[in-house]
Protein backbone atom coordinates (compact mmCIF):
# COMPACT_ATOMS: atom_id res chain seq x y z
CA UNK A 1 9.72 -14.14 -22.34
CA UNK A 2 13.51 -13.14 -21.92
CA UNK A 3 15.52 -16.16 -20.67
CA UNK A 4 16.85 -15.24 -17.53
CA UNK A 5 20.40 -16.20 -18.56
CA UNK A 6 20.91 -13.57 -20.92
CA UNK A 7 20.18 -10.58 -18.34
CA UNK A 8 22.91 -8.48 -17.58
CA UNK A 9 24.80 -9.93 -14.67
CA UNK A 10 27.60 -7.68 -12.90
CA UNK A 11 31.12 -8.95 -12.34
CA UNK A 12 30.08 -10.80 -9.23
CA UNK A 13 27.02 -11.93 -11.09
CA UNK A 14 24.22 -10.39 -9.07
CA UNK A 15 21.51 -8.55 -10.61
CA UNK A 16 20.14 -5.10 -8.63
CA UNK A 17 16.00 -6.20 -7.51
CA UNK A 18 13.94 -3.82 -6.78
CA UNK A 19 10.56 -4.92 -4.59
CA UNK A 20 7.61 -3.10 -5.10
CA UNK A 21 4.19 -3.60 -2.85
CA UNK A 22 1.72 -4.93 -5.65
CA UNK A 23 -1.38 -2.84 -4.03
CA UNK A 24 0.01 -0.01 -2.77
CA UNK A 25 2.72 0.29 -4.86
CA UNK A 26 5.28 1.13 -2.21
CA UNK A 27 8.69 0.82 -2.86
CA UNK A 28 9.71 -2.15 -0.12
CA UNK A 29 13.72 -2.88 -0.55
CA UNK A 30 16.34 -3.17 -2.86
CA UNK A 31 17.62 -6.70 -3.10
CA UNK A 32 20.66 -8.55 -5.09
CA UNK A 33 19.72 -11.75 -7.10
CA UNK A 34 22.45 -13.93 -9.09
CA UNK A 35 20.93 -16.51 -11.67
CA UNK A 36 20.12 -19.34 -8.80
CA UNK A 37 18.20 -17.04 -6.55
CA UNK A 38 16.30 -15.71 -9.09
CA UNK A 39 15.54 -19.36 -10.41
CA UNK A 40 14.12 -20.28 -6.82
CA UNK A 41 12.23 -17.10 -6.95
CA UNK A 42 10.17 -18.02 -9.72
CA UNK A 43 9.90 -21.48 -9.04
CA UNK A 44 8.70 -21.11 -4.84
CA UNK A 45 6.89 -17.63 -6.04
CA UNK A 46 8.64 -16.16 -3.21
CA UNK A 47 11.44 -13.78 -3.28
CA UNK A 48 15.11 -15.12 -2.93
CA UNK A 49 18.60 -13.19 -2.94
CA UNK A 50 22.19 -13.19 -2.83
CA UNK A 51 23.43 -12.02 0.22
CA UNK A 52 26.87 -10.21 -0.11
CA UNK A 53 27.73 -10.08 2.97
CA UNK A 54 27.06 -13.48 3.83
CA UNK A 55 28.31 -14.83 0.35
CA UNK A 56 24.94 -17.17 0.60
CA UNK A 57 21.58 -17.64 -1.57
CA UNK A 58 18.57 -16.44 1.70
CA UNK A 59 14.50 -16.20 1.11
CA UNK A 60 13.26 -13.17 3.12
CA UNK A 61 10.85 -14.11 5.71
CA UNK A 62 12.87 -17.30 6.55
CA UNK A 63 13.72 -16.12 9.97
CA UNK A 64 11.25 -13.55 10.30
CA UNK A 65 8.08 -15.27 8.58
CA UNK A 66 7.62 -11.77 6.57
CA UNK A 67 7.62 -14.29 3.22
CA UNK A 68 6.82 -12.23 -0.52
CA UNK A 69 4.58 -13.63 -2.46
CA UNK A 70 6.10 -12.81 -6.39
CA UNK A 71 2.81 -11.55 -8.57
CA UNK A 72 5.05 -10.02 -11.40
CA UNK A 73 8.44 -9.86 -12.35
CA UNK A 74 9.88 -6.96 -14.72
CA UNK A 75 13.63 -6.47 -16.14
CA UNK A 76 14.40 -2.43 -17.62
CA UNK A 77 15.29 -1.22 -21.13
CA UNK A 78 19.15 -2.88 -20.20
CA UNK A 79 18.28 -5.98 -19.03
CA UNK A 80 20.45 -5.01 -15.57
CA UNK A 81 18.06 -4.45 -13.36
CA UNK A 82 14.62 -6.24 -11.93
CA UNK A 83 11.52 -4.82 -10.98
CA UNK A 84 9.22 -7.44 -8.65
CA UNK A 85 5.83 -7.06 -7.31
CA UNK A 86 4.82 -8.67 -4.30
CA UNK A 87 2.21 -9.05 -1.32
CA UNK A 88 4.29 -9.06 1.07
CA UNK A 89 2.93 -10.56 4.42
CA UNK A 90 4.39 -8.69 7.06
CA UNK A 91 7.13 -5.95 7.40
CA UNK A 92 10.04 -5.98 4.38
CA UNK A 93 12.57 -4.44 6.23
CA UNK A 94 14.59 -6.27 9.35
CA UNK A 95 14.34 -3.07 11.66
CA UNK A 96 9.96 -3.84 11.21
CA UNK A 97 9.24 -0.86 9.34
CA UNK A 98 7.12 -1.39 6.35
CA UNK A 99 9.61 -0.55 4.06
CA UNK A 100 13.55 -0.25 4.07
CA UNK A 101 13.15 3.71 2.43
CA UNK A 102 11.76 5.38 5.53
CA UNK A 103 14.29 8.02 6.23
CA UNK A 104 14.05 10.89 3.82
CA UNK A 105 17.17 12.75 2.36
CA UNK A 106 14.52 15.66 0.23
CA UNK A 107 10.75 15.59 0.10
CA UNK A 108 10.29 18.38 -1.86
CA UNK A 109 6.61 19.83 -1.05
CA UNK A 110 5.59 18.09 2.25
CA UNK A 111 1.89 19.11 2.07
CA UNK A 112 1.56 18.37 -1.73
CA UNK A 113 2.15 14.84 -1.05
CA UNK A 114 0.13 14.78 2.66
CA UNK A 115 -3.16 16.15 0.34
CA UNK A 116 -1.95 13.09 -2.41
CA UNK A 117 -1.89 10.50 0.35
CA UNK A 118 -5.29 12.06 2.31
CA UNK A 119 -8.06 9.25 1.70
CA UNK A 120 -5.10 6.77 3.14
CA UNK A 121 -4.05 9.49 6.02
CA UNK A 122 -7.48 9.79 7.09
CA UNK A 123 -8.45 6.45 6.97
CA UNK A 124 -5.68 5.32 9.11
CA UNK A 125 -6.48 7.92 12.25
CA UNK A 126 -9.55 6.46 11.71
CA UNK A 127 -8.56 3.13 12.20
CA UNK A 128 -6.53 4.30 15.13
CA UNK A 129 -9.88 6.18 16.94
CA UNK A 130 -11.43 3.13 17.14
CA UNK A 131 -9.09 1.38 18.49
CA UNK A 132 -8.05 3.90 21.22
CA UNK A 133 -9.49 3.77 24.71
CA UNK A 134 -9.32 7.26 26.55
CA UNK A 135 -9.21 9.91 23.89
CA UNK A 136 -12.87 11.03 23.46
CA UNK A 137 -13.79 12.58 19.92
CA UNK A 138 -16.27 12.45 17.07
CA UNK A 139 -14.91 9.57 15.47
CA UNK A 140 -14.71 7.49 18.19
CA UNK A 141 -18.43 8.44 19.29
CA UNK A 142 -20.02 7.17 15.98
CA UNK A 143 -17.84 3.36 16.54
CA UNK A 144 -19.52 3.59 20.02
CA UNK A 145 -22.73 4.19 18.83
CA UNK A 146 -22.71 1.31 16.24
CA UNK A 147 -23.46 0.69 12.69
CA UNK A 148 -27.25 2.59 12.99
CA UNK A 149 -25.93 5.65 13.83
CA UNK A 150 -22.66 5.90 10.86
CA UNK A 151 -25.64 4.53 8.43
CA UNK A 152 -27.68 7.05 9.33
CA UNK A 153 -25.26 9.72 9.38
CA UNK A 154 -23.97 8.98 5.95
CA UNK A 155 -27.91 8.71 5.00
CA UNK A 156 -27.67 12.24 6.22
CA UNK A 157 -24.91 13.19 4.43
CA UNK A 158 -25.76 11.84 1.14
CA UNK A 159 -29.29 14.39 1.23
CA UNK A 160 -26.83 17.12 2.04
CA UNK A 161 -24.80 16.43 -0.91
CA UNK A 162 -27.72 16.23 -3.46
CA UNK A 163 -29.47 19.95 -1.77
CA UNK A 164 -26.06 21.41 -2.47
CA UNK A 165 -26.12 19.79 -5.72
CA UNK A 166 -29.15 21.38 -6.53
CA UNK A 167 -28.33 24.69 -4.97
CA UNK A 168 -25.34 24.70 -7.41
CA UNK A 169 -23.09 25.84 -4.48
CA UNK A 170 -19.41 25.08 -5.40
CA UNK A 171 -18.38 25.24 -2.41
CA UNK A 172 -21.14 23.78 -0.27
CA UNK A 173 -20.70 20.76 -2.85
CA UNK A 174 -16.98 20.52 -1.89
CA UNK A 175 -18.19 20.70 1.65
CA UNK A 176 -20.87 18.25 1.58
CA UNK A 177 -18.90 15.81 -0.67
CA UNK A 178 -16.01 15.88 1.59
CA UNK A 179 -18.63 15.14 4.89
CA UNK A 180 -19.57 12.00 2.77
CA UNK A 181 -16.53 10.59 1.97
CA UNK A 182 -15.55 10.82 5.63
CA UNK A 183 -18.93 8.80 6.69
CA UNK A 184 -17.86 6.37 4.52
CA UNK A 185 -14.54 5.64 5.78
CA UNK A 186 -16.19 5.12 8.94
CA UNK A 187 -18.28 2.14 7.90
CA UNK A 188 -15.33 0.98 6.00
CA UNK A 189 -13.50 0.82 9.29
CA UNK A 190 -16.47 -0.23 11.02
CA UNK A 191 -16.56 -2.95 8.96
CA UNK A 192 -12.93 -4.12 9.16
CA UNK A 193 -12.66 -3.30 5.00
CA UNK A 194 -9.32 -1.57 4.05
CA UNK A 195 -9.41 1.34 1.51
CA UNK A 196 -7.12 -0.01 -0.40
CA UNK A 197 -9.81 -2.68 -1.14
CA UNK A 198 -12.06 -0.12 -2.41
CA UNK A 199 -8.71 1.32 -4.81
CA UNK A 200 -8.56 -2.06 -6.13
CA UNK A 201 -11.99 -2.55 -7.07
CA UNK A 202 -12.75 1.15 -8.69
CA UNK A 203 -9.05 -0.31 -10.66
CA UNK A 204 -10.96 -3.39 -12.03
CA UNK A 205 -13.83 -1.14 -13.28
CA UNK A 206 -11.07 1.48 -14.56
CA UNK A 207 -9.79 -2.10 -16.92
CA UNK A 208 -12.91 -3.55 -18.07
């Protein structure tokens, strides 16, 4: 373990911290730390910086009760620069985004990344069916139908996927497969169980 005194402090003697959500992995903000803050960060577990503008030591979520809890805490190749993973318990940045990195300046292939992100995409208009009132759709009939009717239609599902299966249809496989995994979501949001629980369990198999 490095001693935190020999990092490599800047003139002013801040260090450059960036936060990183430790689920998703989501880049949150980009913090300053001098050798104090970062002392109190490992000692509270939450994160602490040095604010330059204010010329004062601050804990984010000390105002806003958006507190980071620290789960790991990296430094790079030169020792000038911190990575720290948190669960962060609300928004990280002060305008209430999720994270201070929302405005884009190049995102290279738009729908490359959109088919990357789906399962969470799809997941969250999910989410947002079932909580909408007016908007009538598919979705929104299976929440209104209950938990015997998305059980039975992944039931449903699930034979289609092993015909196809057998049938040795590409396509109707993709098709089938894709039906399923939809179903599935359903009940996860049905039953109030993020997706990202589902990443972090598959991860945990993944390490044994």
């Amino acid at each position: 373990m490095l001693d935190i005194g020999n990092l490599k402090y800047d003139e002013r003697g801040l260090i450059p911290a960036i936060i990183q959500d430790y689920d998703s992995r989501d880049v949150l903000m980009l913090g300053y730390m001098n050798e104090e803050s970062l002392k109190l960060t490992l000692e509270t577990k939450r994160t602490w910086f040095f604010s330059r503008s204010r010329q004062k030591l601050w804990n984010k979520g000390e105002t806003s009760g958006n507190f980071q809890e620290v789960k790991e805490i990296r430094y790079d190749c030169d020792r000038d620069t911190l990575l720290i993973k948190v669960k962060p318990t609300g928004p990280s940045c002060h305008t209430g985004k999720k994270n201070c990195f929302y405005s884009p300046i190049y995102k290279g292939n738009i729908e490359d990344n959109k088919v990357l992100e789906v399962f969470d995409l799809l997941y969250e208009r999910i989410l947002g069916r079932k909580e909408e009132k007016a908007e009538e759709s598919y979705t929104k009939y299976l929440f209104e139908e209950g938990i015997d009717k998305i059980l039975k239609k992944i039931g449903e599902e699930a034979s289609e996927v092993i015909i196809a299966s057998k049938n040795d249809n590409r396509e109707e496989i993709i098709y089938e497969v894709s039906d399923l995994i939809y179903h599935l979501l359903v009940l996860l949001a049905e039953r109030n169980i993020s997706f990202h629980k589902i990443r972090k369990e598959l991860y945990r198999r993944y390490n044994k």
